[in-house]
C-alpha atoms as a PDB file:
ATOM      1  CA  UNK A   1      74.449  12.387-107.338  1.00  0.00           C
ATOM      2  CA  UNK A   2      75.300  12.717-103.906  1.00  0.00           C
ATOM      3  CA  UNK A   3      72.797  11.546-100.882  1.00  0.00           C
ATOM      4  CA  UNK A   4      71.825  14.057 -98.600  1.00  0.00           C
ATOM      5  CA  UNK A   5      72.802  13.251 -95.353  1.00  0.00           C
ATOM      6  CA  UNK A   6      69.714  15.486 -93.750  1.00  0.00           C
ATOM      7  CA  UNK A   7      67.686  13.653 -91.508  1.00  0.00           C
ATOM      8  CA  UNK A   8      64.347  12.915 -92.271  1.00  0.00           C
ATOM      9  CA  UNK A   9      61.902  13.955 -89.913  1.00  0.00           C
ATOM     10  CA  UNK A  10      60.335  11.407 -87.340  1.00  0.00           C
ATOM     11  CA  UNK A  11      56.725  10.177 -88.052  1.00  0.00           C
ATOM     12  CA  UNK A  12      54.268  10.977 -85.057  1.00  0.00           C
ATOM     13  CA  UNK A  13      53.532   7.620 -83.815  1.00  0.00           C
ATOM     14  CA  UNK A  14      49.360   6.900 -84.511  1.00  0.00           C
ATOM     15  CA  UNK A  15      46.912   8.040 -81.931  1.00  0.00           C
ATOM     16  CA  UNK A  16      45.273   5.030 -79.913  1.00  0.00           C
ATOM     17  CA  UNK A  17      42.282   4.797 -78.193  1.00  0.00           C
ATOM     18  CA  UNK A  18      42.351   5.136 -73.997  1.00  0.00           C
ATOM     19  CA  UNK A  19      41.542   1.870 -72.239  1.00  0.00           C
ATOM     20  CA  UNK A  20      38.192   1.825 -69.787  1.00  0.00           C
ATOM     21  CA  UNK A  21      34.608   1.993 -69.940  1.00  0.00           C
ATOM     22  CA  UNK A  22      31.868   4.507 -71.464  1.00  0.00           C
ATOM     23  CA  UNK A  23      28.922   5.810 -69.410  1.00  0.00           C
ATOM     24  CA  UNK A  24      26.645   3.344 -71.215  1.00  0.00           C
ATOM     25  CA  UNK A  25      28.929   0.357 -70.303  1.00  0.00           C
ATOM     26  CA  UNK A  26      28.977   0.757 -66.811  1.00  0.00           C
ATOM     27  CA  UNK A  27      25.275   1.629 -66.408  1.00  0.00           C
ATOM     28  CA  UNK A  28      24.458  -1.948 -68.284  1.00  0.00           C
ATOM     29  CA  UNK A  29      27.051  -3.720 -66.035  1.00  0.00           C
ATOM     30  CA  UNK A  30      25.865  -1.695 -62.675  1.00  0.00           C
ATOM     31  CA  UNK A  31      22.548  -2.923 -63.778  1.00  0.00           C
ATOM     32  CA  UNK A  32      23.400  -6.495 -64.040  1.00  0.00           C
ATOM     33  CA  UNK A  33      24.828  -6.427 -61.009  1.00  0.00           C
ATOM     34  CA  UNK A  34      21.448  -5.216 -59.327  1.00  0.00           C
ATOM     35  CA  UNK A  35      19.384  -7.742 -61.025  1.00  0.00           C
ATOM     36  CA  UNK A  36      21.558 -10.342 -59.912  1.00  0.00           C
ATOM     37  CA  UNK A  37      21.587  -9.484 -56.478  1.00  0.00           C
ATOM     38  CA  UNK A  38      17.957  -8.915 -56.045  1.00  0.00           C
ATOM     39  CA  UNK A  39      17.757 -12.510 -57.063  1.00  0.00           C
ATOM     40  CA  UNK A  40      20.120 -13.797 -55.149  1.00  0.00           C
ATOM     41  CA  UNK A  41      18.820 -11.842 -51.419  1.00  0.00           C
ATOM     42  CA  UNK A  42      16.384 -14.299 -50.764  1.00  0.00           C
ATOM     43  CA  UNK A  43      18.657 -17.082 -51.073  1.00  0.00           C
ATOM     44  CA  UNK A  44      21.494 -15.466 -48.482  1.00  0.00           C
ATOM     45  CA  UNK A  45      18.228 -14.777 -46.145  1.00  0.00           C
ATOM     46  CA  UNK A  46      17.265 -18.116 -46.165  1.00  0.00           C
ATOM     47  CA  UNK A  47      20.455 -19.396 -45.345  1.00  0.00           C
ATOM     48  CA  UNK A  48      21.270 -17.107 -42.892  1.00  0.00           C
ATOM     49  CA  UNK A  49      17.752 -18.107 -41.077  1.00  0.00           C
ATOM     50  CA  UNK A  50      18.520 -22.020 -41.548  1.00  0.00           C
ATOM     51  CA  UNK A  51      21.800 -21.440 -39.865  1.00  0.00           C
ATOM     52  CA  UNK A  52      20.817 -19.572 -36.963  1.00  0.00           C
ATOM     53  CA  UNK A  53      18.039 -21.728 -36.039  1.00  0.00           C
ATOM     54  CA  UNK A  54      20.135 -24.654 -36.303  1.00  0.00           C
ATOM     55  CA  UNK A  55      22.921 -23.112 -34.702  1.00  0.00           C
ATOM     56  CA  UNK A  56      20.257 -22.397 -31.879  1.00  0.00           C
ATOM     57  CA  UNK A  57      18.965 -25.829 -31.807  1.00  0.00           C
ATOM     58  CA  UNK A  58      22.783 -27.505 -31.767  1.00  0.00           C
ATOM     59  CA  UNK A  59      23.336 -25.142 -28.847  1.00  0.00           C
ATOM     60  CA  UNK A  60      20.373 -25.720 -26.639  1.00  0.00           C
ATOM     61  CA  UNK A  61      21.050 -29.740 -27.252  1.00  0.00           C
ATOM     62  CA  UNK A  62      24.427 -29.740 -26.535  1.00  0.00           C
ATOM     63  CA  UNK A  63      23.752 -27.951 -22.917  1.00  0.00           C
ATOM     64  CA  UNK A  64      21.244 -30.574 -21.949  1.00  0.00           C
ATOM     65  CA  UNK A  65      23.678 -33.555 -23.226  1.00  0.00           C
ATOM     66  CA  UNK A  66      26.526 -31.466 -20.976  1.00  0.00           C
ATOM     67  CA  UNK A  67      23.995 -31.373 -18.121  1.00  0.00           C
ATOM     68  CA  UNK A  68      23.258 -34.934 -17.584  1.00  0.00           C
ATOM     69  CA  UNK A  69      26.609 -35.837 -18.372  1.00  0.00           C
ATOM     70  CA  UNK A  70      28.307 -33.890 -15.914  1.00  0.00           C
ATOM     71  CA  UNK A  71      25.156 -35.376 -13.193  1.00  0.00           C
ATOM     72  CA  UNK A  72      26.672 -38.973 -14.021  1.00  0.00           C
ATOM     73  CA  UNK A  73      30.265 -38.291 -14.422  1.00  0.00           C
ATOM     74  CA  UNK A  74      30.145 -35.994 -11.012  1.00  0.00           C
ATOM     75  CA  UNK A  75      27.608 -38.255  -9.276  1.00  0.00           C
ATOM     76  CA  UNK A  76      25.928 -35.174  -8.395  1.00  0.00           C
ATOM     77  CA  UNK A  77      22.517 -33.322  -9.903  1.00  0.00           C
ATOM     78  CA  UNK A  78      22.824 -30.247 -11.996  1.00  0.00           C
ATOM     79  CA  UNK A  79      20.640 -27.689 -12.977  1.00  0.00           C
ATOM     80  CA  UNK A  80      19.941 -25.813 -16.077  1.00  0.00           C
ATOM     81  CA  UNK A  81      17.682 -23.451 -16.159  1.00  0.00           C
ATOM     82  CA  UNK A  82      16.028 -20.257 -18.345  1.00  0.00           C
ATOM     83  CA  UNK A  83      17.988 -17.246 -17.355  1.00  0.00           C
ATOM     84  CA  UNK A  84      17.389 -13.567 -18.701  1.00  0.00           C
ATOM     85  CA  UNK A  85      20.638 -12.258 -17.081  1.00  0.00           C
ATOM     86  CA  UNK A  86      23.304 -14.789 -18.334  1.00  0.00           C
ATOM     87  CA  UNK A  87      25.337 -11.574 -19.758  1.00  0.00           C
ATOM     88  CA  UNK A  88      26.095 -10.427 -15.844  1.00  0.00           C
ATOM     89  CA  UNK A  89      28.709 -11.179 -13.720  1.00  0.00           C
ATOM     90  CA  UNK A  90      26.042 -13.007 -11.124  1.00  0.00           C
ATOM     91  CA  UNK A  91      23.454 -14.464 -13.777  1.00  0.00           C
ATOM     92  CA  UNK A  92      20.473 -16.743 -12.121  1.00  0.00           C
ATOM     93  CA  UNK A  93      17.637 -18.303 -13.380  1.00  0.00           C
ATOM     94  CA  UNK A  94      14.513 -16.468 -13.891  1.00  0.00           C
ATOM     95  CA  UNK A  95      10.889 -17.207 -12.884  1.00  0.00           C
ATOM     96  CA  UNK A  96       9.172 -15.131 -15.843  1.00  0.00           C
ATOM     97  CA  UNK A  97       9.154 -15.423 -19.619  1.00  0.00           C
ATOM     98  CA  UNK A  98       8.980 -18.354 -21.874  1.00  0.00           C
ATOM     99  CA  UNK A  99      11.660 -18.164 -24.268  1.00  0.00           C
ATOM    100  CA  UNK A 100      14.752 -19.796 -23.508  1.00  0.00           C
ATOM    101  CA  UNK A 101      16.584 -17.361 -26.464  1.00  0.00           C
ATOM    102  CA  UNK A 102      16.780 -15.051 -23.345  1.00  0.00           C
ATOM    103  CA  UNK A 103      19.951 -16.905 -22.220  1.00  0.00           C
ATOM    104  CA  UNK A 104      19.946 -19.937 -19.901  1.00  0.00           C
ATOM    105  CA  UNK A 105      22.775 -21.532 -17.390  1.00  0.00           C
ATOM    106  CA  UNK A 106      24.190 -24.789 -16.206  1.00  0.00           C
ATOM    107  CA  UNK A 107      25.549 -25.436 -12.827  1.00  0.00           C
ATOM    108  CA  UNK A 108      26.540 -27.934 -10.283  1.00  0.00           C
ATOM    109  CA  UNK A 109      23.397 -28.270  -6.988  1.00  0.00           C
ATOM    110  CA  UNK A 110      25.026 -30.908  -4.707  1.00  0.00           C
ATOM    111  CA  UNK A 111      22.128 -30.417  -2.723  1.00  0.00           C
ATOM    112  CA  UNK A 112      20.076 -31.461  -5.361  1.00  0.00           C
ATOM    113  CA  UNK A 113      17.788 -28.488  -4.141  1.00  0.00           C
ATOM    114  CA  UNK A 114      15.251 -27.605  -7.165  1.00  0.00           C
ATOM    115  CA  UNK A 115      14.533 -24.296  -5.464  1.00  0.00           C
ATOM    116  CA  UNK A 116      17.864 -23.063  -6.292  1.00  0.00           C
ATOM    117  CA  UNK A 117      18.256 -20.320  -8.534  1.00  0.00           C
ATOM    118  CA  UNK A 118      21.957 -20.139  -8.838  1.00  0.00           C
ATOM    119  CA  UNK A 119      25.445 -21.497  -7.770  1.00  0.00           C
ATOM    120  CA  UNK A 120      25.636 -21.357  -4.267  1.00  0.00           C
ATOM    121  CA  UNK A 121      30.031 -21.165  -5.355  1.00  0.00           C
ATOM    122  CA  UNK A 122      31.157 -19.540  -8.599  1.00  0.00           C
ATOM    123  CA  UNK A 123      32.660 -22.331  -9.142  1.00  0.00           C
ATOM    124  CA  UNK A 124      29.573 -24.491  -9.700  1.00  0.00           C
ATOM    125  CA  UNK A 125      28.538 -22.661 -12.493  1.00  0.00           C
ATOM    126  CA  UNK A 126      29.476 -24.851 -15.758  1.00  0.00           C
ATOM    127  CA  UNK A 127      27.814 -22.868 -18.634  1.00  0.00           C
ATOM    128  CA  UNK A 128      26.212 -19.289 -19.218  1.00  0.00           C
ATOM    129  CA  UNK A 129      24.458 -18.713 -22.374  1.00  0.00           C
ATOM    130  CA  UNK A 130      23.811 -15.336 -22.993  1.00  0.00           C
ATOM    131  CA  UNK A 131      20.674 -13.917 -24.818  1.00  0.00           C
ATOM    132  CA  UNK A 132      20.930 -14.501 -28.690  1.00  0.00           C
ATOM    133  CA  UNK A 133      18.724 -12.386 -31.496  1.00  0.00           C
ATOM    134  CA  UNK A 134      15.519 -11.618 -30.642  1.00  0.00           C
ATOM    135  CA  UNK A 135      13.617 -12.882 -33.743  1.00  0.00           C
ATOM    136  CA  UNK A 136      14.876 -16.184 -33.112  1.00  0.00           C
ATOM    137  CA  UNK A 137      12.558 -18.060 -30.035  1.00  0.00           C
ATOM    138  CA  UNK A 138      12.933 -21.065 -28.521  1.00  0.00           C
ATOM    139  CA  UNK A 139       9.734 -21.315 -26.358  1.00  0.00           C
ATOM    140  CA  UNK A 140       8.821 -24.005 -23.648  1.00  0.00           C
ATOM    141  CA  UNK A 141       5.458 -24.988 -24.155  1.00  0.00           C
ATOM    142  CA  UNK A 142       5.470 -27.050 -20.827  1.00  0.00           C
ATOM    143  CA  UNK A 143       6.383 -23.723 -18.840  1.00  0.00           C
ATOM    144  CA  UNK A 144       9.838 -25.741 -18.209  1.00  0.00           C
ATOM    145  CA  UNK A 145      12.049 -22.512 -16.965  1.00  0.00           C
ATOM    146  CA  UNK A 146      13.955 -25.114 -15.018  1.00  0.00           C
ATOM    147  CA  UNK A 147      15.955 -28.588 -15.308  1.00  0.00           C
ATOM    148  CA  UNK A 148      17.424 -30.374 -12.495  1.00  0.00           C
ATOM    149  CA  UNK A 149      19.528 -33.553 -13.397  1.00  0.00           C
ATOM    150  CA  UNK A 150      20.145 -36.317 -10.710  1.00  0.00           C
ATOM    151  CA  UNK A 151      23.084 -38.165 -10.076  1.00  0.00           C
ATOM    152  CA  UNK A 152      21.466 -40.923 -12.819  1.00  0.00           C
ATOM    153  CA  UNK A 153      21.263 -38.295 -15.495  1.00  0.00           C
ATOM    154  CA  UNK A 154      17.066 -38.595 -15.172  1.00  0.00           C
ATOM    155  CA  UNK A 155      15.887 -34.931 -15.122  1.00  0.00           C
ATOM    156  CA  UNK A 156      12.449 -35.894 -13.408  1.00  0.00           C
ATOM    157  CA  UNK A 157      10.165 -34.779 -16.100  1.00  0.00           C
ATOM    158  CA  UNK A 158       6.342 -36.858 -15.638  1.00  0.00           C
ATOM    159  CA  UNK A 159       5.960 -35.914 -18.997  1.00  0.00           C
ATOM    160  CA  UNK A 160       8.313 -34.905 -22.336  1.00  0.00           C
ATOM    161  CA  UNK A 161       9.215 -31.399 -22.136  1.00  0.00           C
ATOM    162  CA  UNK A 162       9.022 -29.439 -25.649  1.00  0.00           C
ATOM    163  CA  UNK A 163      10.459 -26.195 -26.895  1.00  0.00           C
ATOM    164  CA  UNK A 164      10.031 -25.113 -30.296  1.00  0.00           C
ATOM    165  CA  UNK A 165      12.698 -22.925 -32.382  1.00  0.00           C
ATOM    166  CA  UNK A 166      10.224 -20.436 -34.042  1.00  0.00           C
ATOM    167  CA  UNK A 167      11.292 -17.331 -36.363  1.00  0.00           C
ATOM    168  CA  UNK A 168       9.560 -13.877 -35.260  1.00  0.00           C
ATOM    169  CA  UNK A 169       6.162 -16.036 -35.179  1.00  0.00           C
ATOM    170  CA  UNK A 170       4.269 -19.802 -35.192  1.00  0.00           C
ATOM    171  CA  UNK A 171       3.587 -19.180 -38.277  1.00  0.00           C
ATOM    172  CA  UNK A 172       6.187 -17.109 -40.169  1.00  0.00           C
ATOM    173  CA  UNK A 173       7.191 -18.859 -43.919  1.00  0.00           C
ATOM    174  CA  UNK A 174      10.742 -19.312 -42.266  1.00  0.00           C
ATOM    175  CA  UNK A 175       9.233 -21.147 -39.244  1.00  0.00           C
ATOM    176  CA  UNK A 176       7.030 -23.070 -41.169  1.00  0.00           C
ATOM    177  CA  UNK A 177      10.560 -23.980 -43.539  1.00  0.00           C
ATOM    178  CA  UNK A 178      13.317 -24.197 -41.488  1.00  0.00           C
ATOM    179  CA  UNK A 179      11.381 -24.232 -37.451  1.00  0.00           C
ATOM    180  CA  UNK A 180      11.164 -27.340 -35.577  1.00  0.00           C
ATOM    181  CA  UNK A 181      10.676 -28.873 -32.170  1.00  0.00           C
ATOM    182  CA  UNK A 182      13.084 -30.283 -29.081  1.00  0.00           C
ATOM    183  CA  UNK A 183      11.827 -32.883 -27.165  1.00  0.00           C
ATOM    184  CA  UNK A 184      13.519 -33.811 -23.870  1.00  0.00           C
ATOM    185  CA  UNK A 185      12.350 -37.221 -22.279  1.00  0.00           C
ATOM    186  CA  UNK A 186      12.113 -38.760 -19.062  1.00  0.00           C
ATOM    187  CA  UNK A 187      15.568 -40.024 -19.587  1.00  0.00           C
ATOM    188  CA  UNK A 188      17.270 -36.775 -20.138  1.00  0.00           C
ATOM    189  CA  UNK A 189      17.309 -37.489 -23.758  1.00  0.00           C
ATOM    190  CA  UNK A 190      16.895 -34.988 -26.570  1.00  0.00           C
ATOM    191  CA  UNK A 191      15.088 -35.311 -30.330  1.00  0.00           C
ATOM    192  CA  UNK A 192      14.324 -33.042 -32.700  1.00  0.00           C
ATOM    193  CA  UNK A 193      10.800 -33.640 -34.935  1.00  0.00           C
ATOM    194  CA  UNK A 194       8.914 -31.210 -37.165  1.00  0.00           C
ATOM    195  CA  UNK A 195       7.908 -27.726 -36.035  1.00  0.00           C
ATOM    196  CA  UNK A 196       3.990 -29.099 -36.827  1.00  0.00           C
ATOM    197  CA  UNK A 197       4.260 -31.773 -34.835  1.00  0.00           C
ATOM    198  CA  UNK A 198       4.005 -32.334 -30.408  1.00  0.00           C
ATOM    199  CA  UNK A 199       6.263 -34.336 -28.378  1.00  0.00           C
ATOM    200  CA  UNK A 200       3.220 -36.287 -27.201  1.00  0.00           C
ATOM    201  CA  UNK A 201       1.740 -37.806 -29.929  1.00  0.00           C
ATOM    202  CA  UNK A 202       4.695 -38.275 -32.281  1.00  0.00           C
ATOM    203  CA  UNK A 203       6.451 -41.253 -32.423  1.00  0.00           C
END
């Protein structure tokens, strides 16, 4: 018996199954994800507080330390002082206000003149800090608008100058966490202590 040399015909390959997800299976996984992130909010806020007030704090420090350093190493005095138009092309310090979040400056006074209210050259001016967030205050509560380093790095202070880093309010939750206090000496010298707590009676 002879074969037949007719070709068979080819077998439709099986149907499979399209990758990707049903309705149901993204609405549990979109919901997961929304669950998770509520929890997880608080957590980013808080460390997004914690880092600007310390940010704040580092920055306000580190002007005072550049200050009375540059009074010693220039044998001169130098001023900083609270300044609500450190954004400008002239900025000076300002007479009103009590938060130092405004924006504050540092320049060279050969004169040693505590009057002075600005550069008397462009190039005396050292530092210009312009005005940060609002909801972040760093408030004298010695009414110190104004610094003036001598040549010795001693910024004249009869008493310890304070200004607290608050968040919106005194007593927010997030200045009662992460808020606390700078304390400037009669030496020019800075320290940092809990936002409860004065410059005069803590030791």
């Amino acid at each position: 018996m002879e074969k037949s040399n007719q070709m068979l015909p080819a077998r439709s390959p099986l149907p499979t199954a399209e990758a990707g997800f049903t309705l149901i299976e993204l609405m549990v996984t979109l919901a997961i994800a929304a669950v998770l992130a509520m929890l997880a909010a608080p957590s980013i806020r808080d460390f997004i507080v914690r880092s600007q007030m310390t940010n704040l704090g580092n920055e306000f420090n580190a002007s005072i330390l550049k200050a009375r350093n540059e009074a010693v190493n220039r044998n001169t005095c130098v001023t900083v002082c609270m300044s609500s138009s450190a954004a400008n092309a002239s900025p000076a310090c300002t007479t009103s206000g009590d938060d130092w979040q405004a924006g504050w400056i540092v320049f060279l006074n050969p004169s040693c003149d505590t009057g002075l209210n600005k550069p008397s050259e462009d190039i005396n001016m050292l530092l210009a800090r312009p005005a940060g967030d609002s909801i972040y205050l760093l408030q004298t509560q010695n009414n110190r608008k104004k610094i003036t380093f001598n040549s010795r790095g001693a910024p004249g202070l009869g008493s310890a100058g304070e200004f607290d880093l608050i968040y919106e309010s005194v007593g927010n939750a997030m200045t009662i966490k992460y808020g606390f206090n700078i304390c400037l000496d009669s030496l020019g010298r800075t320290r940092t202590i809990p936002h409860d707590k004065t410059c005069s009676n803590y030791q």
